[in-house]
C-alpha atoms as a PDB file:
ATOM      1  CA  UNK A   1       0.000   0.000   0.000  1.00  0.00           C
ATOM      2  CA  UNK A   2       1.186   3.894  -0.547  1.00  0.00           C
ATOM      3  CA  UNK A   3       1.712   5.656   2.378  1.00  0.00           C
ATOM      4  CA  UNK A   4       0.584   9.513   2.645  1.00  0.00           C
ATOM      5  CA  UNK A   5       4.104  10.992   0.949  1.00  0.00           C
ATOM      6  CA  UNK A   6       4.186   8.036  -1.569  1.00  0.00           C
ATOM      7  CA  UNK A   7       0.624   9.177  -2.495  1.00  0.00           C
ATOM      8  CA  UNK A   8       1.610  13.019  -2.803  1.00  0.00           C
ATOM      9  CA  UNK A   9       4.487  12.770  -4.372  1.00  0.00           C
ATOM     10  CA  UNK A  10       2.534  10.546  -6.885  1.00  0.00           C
ATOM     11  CA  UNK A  11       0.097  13.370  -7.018  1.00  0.00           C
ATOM     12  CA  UNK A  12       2.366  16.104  -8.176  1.00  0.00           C
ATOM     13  CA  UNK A  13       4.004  13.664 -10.795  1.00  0.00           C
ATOM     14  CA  UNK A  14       0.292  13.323 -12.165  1.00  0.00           C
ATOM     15  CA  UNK A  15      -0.350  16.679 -12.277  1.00  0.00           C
ATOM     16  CA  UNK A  16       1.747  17.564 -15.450  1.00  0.00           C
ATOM     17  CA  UNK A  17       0.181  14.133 -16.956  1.00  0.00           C
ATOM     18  CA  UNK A  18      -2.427  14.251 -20.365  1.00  0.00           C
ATOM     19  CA  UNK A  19      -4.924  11.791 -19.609  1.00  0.00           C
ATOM     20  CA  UNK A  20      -4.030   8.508 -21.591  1.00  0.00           C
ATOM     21  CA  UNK A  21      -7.216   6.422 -20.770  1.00  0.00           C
ATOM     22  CA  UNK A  22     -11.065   7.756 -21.527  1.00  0.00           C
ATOM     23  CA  UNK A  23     -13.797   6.033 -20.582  1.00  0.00           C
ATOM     24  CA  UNK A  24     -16.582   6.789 -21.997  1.00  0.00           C
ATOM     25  CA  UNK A  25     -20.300   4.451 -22.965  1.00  0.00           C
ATOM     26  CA  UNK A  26     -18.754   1.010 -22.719  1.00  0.00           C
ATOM     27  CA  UNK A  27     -17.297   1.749 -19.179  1.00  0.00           C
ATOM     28  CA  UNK A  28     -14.069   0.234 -17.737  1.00  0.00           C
ATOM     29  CA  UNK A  29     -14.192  -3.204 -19.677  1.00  0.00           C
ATOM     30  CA  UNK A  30     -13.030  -1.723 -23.208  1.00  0.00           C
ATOM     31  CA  UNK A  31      -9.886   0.010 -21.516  1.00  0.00           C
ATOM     32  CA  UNK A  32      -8.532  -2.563 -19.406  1.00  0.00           C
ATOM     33  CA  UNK A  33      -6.207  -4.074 -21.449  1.00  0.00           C
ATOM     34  CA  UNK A  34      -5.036  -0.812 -23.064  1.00  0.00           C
ATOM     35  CA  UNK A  35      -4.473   0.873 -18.966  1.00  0.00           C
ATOM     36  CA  UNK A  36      -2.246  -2.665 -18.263  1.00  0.00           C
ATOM     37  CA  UNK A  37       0.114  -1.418 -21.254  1.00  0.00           C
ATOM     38  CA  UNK A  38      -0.016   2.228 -20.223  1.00  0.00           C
ATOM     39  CA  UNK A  39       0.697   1.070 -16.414  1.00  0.00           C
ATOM     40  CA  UNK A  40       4.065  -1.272 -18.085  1.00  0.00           C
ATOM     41  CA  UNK A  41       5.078   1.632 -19.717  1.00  0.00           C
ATOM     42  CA  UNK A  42       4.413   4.998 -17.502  1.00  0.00           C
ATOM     43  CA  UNK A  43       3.696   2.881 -14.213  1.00  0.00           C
ATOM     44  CA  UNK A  44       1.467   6.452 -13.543  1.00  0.00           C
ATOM     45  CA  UNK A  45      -1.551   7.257 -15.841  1.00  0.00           C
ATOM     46  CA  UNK A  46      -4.237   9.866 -15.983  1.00  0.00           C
ATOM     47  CA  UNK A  47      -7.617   9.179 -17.122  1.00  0.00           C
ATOM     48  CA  UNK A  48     -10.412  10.680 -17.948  1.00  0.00           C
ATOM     49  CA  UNK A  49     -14.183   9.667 -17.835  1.00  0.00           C
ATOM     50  CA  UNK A  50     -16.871  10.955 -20.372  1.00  0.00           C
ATOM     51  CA  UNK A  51     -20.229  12.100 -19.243  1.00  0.00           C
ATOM     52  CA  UNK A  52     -21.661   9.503 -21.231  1.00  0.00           C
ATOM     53  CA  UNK A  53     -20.277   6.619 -18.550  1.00  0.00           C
ATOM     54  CA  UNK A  54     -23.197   5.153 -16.181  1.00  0.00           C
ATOM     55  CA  UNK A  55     -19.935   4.900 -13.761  1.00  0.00           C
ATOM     56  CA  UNK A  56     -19.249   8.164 -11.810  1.00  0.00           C
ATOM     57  CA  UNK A  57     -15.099   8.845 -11.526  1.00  0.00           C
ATOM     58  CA  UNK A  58     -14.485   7.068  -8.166  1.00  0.00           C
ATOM     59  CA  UNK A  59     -16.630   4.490  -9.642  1.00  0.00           C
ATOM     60  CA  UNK A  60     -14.359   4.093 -12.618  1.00  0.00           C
ATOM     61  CA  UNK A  61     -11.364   4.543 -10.897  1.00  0.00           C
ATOM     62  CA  UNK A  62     -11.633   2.185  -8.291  1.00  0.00           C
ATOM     63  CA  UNK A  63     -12.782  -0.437 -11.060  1.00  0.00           C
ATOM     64  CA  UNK A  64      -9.919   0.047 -12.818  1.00  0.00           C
ATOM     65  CA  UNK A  65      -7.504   0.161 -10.501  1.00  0.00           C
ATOM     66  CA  UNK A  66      -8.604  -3.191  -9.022  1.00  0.00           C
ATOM     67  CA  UNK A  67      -8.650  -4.585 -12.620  1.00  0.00           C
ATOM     68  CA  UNK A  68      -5.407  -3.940 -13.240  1.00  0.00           C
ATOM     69  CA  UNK A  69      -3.971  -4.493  -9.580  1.00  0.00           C
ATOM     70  CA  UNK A  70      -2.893  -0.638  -9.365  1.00  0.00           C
ATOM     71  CA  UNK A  71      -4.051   1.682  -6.879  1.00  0.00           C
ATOM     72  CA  UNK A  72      -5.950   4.605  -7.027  1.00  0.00           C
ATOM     73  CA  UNK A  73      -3.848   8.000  -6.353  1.00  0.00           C
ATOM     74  CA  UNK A  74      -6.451  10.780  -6.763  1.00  0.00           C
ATOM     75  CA  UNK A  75      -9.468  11.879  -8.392  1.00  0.00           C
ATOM     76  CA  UNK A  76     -10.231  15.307  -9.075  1.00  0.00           C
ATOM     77  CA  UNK A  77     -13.371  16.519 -11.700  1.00  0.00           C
ATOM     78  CA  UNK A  78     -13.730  13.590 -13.867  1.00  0.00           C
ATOM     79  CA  UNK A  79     -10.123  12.484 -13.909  1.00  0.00           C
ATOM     80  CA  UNK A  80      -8.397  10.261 -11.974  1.00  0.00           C
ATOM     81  CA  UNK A  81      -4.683   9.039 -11.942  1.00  0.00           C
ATOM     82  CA  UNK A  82      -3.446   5.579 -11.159  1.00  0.00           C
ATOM     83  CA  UNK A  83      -0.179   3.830 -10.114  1.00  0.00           C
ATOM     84  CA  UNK A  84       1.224   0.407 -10.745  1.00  0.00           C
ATOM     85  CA  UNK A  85       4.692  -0.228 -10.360  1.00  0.00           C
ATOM     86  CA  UNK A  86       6.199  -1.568 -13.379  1.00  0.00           C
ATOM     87  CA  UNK A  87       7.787  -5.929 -14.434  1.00  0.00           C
ATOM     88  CA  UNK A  88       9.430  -4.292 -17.002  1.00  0.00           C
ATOM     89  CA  UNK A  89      13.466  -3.674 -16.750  1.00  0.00           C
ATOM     90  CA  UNK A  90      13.698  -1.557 -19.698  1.00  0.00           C
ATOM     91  CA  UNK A  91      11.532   1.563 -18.586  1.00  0.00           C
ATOM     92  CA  UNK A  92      13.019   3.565 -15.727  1.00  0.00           C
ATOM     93  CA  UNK A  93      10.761   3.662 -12.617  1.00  0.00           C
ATOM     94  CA  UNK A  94       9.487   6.139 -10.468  1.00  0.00           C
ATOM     95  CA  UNK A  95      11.069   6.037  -7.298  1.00  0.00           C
ATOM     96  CA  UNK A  96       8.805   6.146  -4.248  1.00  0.00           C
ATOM     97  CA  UNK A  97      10.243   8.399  -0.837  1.00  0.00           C
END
């Protein structure tokens, strides 16, 4: 689990972030396989949910996030930003206080 710096200095790392992931009429199960990539790659991604989702954001997020065994690092409007630390050797990591 993130503890309370973890999860802030997550937040301002997110900030600065384009959302990668929309969600939109067909809810969480189109984008899970493209958010596992994105969480590989990035290990933090912003995302962004449509008004046309029956899911509200914390909803989505916390969908999501379970989905792809990442945890949920904020939600703010109708975005939220999520962090999964990456397998991958090749792609340099954020590292956690």
């Amino acid at each position: 689990a993130l503890t309370g710096k973890n999860i802030r200095q997550l937040r301002s790392l997110a900030h600065h972030l384009n959302p990668t992931i929309i969600i939109g009429k067909g809810d969480v199960n189109d984008e899970v396989e493209q958010a596992n990539a994105a969480l590989e790659a990035h290990e933090l991604i912003k995302c962004s949910v449509l008004d046309t989702s029956s899911l509200d954001v914390r909803e989505a997020a916390n969908e999501l996030a379970e989905r792809c065994g990442a945890e949920v690092v904020q939600v703010i409007g109708r975005k939220f930003s999520i962090y999964r630390e990456t397998s991958r050797d090749d792609v340099e990591k954020i590292k956690l206080d």
